[in-house]
N, C-alpha and C. Protein backbone atom coordinates (compact mmCIF):
# COMPACT_ATOMS: atom_id res chain seq x y z
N UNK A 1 84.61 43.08 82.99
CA UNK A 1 84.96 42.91 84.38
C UNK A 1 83.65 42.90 85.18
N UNK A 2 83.81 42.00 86.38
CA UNK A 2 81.91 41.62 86.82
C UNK A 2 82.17 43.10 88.07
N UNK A 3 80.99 43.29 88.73
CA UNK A 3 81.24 43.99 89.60
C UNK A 3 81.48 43.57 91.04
N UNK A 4 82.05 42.15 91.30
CA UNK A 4 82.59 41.73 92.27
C UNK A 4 84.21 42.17 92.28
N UNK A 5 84.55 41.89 90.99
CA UNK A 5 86.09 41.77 90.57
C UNK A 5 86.14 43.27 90.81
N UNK A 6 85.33 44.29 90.23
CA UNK A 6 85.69 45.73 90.68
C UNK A 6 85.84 46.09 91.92
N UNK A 7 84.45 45.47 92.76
CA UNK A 7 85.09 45.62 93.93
C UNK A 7 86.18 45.71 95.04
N UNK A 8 86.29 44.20 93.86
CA UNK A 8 87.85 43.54 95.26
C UNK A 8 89.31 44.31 94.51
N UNK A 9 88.96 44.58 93.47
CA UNK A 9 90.52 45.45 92.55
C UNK A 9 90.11 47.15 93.54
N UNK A 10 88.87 47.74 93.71
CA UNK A 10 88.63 49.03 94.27
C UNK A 10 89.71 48.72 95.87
N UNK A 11 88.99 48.17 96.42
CA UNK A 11 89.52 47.64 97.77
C UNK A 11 90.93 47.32 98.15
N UNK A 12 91.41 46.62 96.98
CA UNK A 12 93.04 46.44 97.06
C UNK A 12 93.55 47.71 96.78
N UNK A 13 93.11 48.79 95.63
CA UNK A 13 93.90 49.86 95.52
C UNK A 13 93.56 50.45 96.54
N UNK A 14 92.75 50.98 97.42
CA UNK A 14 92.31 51.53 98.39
C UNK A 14 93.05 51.65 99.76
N UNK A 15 93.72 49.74 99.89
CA UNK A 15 94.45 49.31 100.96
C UNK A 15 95.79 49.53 100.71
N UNK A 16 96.26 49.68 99.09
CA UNK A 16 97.30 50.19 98.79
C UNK A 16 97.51 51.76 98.93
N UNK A 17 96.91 52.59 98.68
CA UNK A 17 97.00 53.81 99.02
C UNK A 17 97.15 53.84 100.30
N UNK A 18 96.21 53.58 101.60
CA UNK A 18 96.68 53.41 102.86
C UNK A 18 98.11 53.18 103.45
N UNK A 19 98.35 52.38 102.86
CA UNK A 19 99.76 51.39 103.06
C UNK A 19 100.51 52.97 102.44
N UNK A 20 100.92 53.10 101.65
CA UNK A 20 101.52 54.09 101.17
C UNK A 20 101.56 55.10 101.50
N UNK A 21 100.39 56.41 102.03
CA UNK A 21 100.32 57.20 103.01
C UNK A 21 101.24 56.96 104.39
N UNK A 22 100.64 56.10 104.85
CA UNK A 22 101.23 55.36 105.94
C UNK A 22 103.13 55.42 106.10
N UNK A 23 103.14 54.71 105.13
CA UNK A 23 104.61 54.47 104.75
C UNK A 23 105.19 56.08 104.34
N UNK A 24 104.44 56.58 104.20
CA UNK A 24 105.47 58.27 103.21
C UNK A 24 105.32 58.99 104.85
N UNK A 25 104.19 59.23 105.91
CA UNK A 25 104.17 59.86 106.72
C UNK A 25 105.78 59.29 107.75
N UNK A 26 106.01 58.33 107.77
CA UNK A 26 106.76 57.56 108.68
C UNK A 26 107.97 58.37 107.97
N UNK A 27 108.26 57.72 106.69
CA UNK A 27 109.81 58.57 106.42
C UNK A 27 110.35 60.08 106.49
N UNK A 28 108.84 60.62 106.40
CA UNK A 28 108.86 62.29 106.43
C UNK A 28 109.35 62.76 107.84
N UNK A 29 108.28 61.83 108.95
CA UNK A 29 108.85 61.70 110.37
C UNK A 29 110.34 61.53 110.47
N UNK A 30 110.70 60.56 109.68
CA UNK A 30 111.97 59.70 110.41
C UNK A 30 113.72 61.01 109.76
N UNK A 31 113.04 61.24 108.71
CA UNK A 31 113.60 62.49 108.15
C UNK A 31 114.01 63.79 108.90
N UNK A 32 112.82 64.22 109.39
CA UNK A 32 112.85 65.43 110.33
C UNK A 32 113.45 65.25 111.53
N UNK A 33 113.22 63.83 112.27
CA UNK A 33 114.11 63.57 113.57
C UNK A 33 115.64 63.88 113.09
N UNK A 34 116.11 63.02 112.11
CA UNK A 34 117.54 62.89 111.41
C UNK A 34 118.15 64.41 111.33
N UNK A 35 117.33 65.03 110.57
CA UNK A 35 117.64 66.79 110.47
C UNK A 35 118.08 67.29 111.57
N UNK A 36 116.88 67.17 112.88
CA UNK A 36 116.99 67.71 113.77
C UNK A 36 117.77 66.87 114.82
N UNK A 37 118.49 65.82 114.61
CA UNK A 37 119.59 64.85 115.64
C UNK A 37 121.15 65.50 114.75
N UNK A 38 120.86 65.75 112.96
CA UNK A 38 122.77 66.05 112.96
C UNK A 38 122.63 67.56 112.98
N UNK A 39 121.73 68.22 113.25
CA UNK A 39 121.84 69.59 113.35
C UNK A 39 120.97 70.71 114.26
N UNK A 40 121.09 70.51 115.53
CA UNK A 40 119.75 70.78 116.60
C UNK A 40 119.30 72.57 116.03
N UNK A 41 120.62 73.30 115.53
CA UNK A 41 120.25 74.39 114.98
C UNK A 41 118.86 74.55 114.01
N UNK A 42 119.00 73.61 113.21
CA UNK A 42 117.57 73.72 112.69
C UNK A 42 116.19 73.39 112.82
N UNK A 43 115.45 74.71 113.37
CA UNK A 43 114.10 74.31 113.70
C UNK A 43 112.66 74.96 113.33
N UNK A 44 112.15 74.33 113.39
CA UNK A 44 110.68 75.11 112.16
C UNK A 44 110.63 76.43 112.86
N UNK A 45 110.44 76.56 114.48
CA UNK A 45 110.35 78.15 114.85
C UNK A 45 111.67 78.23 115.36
N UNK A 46 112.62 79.26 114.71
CA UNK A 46 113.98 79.38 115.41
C UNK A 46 113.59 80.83 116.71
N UNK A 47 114.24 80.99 117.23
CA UNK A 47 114.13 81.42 118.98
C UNK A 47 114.02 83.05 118.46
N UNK A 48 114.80 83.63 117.37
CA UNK A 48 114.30 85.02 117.31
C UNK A 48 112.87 85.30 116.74
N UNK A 49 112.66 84.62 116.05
CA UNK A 49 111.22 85.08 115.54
C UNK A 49 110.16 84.81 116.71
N UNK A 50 110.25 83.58 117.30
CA UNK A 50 109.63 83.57 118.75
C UNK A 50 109.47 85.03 119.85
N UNK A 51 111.23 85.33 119.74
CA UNK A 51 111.34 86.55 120.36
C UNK A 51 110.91 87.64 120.17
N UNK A 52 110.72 87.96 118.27
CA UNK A 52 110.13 88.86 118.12
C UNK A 52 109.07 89.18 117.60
N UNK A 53 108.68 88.04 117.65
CA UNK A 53 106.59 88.28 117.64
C UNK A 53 105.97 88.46 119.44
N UNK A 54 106.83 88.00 120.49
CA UNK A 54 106.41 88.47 121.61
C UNK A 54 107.18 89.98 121.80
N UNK A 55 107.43 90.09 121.33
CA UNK A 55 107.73 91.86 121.43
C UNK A 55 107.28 92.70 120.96
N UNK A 56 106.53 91.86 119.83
CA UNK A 56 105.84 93.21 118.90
C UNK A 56 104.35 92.92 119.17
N UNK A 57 103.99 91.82 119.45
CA UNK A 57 102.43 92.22 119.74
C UNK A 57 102.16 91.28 120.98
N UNK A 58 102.55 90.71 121.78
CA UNK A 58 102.28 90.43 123.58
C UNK A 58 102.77 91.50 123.98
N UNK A 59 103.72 92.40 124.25
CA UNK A 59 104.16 92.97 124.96
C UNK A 59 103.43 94.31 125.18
N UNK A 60 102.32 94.37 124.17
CA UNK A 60 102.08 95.89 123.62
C UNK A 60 100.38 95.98 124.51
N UNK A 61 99.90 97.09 125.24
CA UNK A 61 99.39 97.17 125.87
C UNK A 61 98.37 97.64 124.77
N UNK A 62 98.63 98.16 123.40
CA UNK A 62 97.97 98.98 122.22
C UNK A 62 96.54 97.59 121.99
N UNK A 63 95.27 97.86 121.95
CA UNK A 63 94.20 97.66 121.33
C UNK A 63 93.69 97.43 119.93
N UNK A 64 93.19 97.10 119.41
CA UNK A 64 92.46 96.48 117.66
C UNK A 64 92.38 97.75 117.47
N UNK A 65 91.53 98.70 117.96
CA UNK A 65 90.93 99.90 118.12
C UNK A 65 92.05 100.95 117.51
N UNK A 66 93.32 101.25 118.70
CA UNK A 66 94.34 101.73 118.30
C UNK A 66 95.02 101.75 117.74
N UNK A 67 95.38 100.25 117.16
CA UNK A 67 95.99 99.95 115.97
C UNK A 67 95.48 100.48 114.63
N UNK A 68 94.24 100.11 114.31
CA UNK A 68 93.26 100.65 112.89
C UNK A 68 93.36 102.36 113.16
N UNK A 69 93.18 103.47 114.61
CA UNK A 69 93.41 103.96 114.32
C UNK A 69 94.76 104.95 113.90
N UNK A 70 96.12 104.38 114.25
CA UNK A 70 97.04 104.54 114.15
C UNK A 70 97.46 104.55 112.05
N UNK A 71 97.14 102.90 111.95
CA UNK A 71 97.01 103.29 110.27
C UNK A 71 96.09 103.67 109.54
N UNK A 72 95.62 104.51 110.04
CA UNK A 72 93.70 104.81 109.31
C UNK A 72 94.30 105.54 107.60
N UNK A 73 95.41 105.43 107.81
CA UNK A 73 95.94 106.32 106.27
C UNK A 73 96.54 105.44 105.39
N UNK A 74 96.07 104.05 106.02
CA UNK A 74 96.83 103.01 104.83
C UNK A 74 95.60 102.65 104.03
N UNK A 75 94.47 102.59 105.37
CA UNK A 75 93.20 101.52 104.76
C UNK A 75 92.55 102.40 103.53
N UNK A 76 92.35 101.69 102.56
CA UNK A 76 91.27 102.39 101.48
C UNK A 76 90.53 101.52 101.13
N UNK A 77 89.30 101.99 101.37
CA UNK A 77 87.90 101.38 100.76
C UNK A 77 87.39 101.68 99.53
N UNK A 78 86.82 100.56 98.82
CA UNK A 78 86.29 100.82 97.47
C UNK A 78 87.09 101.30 96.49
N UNK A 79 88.08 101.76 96.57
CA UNK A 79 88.93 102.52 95.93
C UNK A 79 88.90 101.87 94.46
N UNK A 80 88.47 102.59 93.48
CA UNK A 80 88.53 102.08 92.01
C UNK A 80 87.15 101.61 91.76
N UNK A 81 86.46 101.21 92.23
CA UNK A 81 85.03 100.49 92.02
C UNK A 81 84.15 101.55 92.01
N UNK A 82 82.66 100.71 91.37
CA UNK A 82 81.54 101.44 91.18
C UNK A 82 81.31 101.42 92.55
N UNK A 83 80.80 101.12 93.48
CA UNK A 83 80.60 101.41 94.70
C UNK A 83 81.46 102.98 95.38
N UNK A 84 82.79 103.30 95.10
CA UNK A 84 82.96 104.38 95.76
C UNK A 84 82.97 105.33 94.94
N UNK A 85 82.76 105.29 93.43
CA UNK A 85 81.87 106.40 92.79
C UNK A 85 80.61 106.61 93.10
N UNK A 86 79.64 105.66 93.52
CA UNK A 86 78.15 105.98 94.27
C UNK A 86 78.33 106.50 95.12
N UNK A 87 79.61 106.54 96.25
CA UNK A 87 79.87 106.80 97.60
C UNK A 87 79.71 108.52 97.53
N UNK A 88 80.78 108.98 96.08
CA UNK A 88 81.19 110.16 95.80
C UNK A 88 80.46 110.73 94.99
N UNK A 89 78.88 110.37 94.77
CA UNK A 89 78.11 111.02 93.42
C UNK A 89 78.20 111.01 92.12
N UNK A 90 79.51 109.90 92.24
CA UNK A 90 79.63 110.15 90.22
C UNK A 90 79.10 108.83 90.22
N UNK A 91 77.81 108.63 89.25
CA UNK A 91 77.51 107.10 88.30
C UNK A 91 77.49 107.34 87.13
């Protein structure tokens, strides 16, 4: 095969993949309208989880600060590694 012919075979598959992307994004679209025209109930964010992520952290006057120190008894560092045996004197 010369390397013109590769070219123009590279180029056609190239324009074919395009075409095809192209074409799969459109039905995925045309899909999700359809979903959401025979059934308005279904939607990627449904209204409680909306509701209750603004309740649990917009609403909250609590800080980064207050939070870390509120669970300071979950976080563990190093835990299992050579590093928090150096921490603790044993190597």
């Amino acid at each position: 095969m010369s390397e013109e012919e590769r070219q123009r075979r590279l180029a056609e598959m190239m324009f074919d993949a395009d075409k095809h992307e192209e074409q799969r994004y459109k039905r995925i679209k045309k899909d999700k309208e359809e979903d959401l025209a025979s059934d308005p109930s279904k939607n990627d964010h449904p209204d409680f989880i909306d509701k209750m992520n603004a309740g649990v952290y917009t609403k909250s006057a609590e800080t980064l600060e207050d939070r870390i120190n509120r669970n300071i008894h979950f976080i563990q560092r190093n835990v299992g590694t050579k590093l928090a045996d150096d921490e603790k004197g044993i190597i």
